[in-house]
C-alpha atoms as a PDB file:
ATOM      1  CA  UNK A   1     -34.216 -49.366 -54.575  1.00  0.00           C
ATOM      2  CA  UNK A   2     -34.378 -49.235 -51.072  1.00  0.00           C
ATOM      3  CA  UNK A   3     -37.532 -50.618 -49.041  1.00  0.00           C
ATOM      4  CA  UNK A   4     -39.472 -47.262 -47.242  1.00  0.00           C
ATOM      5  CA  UNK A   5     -41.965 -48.803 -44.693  1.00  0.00           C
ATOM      6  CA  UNK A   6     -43.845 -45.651 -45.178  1.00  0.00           C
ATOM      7  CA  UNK A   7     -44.943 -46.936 -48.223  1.00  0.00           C
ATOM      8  CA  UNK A   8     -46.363 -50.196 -47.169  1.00  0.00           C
ATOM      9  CA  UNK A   9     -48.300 -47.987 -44.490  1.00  0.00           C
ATOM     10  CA  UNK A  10     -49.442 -45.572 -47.449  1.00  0.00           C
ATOM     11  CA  UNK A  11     -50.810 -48.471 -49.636  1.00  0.00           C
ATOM     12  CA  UNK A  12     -53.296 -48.828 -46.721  1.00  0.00           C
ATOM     13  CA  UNK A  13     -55.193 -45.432 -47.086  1.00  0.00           C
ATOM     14  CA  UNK A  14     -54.178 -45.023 -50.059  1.00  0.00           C
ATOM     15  CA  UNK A  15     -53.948 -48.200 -52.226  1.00  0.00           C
ATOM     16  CA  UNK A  16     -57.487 -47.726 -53.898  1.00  0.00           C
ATOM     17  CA  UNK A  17     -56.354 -44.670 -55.838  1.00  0.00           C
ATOM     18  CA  UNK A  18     -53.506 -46.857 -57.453  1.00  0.00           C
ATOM     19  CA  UNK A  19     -54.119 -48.905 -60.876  1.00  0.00           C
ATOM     20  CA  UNK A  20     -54.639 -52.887 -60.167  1.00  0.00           C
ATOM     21  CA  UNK A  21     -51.378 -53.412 -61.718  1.00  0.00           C
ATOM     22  CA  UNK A  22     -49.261 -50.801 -59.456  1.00  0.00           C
ATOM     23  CA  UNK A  23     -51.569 -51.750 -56.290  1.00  0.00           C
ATOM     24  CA  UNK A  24     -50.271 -55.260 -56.528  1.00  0.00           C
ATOM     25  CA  UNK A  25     -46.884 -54.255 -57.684  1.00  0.00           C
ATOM     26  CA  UNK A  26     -46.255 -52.006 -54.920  1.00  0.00           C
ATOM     27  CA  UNK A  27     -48.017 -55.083 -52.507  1.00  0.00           C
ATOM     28  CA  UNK A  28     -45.659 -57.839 -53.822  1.00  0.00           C
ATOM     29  CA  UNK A  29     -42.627 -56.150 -53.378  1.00  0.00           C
ATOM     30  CA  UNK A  30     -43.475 -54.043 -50.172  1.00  0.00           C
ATOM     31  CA  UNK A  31     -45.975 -56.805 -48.486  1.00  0.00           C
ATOM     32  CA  UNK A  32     -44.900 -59.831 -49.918  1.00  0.00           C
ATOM     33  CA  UNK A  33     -41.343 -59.176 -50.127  1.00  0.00           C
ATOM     34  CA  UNK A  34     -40.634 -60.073 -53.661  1.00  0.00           C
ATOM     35  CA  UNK A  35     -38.011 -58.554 -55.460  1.00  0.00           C
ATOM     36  CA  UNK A  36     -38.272 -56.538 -58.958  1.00  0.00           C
ATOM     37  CA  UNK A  37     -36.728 -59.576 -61.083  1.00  0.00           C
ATOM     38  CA  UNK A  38     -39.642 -62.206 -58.964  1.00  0.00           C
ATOM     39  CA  UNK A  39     -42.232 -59.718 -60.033  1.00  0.00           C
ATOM     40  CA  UNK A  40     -41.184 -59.195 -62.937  1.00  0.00           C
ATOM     41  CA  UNK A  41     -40.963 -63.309 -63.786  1.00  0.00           C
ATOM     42  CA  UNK A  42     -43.912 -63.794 -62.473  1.00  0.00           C
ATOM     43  CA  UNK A  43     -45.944 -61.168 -64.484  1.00  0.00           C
ATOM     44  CA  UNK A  44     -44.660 -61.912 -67.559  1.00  0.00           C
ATOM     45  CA  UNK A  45     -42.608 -58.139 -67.734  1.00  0.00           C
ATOM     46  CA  UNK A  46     -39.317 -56.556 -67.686  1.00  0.00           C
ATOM     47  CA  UNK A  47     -37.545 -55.360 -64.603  1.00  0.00           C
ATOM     48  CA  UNK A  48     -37.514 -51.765 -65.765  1.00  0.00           C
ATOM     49  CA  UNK A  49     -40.974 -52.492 -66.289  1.00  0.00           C
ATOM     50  CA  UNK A  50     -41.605 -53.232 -62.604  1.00  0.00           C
ATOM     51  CA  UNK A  51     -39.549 -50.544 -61.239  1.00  0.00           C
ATOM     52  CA  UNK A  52     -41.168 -47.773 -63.304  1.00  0.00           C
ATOM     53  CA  UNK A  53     -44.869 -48.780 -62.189  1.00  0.00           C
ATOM     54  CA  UNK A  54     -43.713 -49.330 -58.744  1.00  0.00           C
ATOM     55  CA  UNK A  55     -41.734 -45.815 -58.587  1.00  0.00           C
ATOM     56  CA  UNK A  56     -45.226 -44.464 -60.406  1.00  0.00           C
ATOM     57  CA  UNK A  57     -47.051 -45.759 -57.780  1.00  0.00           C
ATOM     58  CA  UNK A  58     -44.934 -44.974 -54.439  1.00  0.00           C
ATOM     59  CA  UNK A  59     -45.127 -40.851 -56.057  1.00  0.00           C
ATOM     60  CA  UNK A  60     -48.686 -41.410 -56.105  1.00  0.00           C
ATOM     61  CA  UNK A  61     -48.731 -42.078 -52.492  1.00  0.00           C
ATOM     62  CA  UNK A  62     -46.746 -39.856 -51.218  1.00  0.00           C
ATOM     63  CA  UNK A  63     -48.751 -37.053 -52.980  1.00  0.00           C
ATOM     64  CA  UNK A  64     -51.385 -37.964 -51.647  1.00  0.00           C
ATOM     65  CA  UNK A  65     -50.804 -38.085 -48.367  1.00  0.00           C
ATOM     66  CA  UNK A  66     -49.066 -34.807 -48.844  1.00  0.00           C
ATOM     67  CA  UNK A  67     -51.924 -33.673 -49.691  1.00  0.00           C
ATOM     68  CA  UNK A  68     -54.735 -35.409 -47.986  1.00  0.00           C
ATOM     69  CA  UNK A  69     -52.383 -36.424 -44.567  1.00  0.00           C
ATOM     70  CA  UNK A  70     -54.823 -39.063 -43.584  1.00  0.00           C
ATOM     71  CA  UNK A  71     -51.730 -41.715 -42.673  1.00  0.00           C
ATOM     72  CA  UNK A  72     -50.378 -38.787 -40.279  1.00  0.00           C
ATOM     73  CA  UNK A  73     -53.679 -37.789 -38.819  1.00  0.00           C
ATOM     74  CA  UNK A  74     -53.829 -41.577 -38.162  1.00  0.00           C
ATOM     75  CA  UNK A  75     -50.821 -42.342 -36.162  1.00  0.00           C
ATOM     76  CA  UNK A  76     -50.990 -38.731 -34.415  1.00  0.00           C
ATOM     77  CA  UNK A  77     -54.587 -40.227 -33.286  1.00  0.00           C
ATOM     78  CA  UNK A  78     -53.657 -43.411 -32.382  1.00  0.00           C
ATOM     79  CA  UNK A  79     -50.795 -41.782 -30.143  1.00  0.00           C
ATOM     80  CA  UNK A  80     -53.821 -39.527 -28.595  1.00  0.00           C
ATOM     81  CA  UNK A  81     -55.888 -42.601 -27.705  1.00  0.00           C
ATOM     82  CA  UNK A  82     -53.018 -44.299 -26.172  1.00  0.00           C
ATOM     83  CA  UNK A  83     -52.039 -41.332 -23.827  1.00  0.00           C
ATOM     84  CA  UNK A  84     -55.845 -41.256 -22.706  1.00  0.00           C
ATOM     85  CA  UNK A  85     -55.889 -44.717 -22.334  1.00  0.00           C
ATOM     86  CA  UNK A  86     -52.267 -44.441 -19.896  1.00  0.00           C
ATOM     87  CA  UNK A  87     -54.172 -41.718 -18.054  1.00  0.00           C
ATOM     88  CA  UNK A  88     -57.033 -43.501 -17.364  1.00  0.00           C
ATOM     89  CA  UNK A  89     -55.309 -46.652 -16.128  1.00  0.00           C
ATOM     90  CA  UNK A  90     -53.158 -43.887 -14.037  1.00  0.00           C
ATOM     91  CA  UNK A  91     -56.767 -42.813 -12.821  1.00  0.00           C
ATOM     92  CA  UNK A  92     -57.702 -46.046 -12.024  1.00  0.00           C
ATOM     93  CA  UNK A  93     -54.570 -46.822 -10.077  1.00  0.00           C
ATOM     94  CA  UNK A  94     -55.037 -43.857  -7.685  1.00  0.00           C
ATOM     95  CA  UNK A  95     -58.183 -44.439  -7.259  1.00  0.00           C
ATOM     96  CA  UNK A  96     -58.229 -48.187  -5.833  1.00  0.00           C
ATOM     97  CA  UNK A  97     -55.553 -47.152  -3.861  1.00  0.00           C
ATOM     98  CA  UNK A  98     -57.729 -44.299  -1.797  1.00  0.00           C
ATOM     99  CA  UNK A  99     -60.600 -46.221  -2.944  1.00  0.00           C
ATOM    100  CA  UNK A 100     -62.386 -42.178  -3.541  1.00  0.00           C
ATOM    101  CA  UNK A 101     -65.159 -43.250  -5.933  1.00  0.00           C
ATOM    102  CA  UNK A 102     -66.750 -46.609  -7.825  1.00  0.00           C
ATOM    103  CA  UNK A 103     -67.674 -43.796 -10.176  1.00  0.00           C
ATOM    104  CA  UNK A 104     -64.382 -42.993 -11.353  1.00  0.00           C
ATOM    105  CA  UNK A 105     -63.461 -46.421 -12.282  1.00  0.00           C
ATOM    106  CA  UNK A 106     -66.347 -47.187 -13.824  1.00  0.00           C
ATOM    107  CA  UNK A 107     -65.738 -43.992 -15.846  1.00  0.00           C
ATOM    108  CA  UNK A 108     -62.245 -44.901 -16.948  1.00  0.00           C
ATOM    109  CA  UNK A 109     -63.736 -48.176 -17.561  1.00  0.00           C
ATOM    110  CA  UNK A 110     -65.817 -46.572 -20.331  1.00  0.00           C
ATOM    111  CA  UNK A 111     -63.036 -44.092 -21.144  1.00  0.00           C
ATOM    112  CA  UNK A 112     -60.690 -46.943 -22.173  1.00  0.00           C
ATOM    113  CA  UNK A 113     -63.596 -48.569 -24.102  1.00  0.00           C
ATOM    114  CA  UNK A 114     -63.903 -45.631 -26.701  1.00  0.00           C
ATOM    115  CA  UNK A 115     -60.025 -45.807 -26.427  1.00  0.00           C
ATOM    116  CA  UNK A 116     -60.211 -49.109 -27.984  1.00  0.00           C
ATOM    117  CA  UNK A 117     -63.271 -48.979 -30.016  1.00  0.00           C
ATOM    118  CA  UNK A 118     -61.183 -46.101 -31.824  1.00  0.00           C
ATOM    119  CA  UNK A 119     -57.889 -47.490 -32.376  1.00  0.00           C
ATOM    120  CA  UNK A 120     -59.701 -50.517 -34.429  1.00  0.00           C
ATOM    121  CA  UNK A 121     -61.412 -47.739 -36.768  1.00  0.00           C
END
């Protein structure tokens, strides 16, 4: 079973709608790194055992965020805010160089505030 970094991101938004038992499944061997037969040993379960509730639990995500699409809204607004944020400091640039307003950089100033008051949301 190959490890999908998509998942790991997933359990984020998502990892409340999960059993305990698949949330920490899915965070062992994702998060933690631990492989099926470590899990498994340390849980007290099969392998198969493992697999099945970790397979159960990666479907879960991904319908969900089919679904829902939070994850994807996420990153597409985290890419947003970074643009701004690379336009303002663009802004700001331009501006100390033909020195055309205090306003302006104190604007961007502001602007790259909500930038980062956003992304840690």
């Amino acid at each position: 079973m190959a490890k999908n970094l998509e998942i790991s991101y997933l359990l984020d938004f998502y990892g409340e709608c999960l059993t305990e038992k698949q949330r920490s499944f899915i965070d062992f061997y994702y998060n933690d790194d631990l492989s099926l037969s470590e899990i498994a040993e340390n849980e007290n379960i099969t392998r198969q055992g493992v697999r099945d509730a970790i397979k159960r639990a990666e479907n879960t995500l991904i319908d969900l965020e089919n679904k829902l699409g939070f994850a994807k809204k996420s990153s597409e607004l985290t890419k947003c805010l970074n643009d701004i944020s690379e336009c303002a400091d663009q802004i700001y640039d331009f501006n100390l160089t033909t020195n055309v307003s205090k306003d302006i950089n104190d604007n961007v100033a502001k602007i790259k505030a909500l930038c980062e008051y956003l992304n840690r949301m």
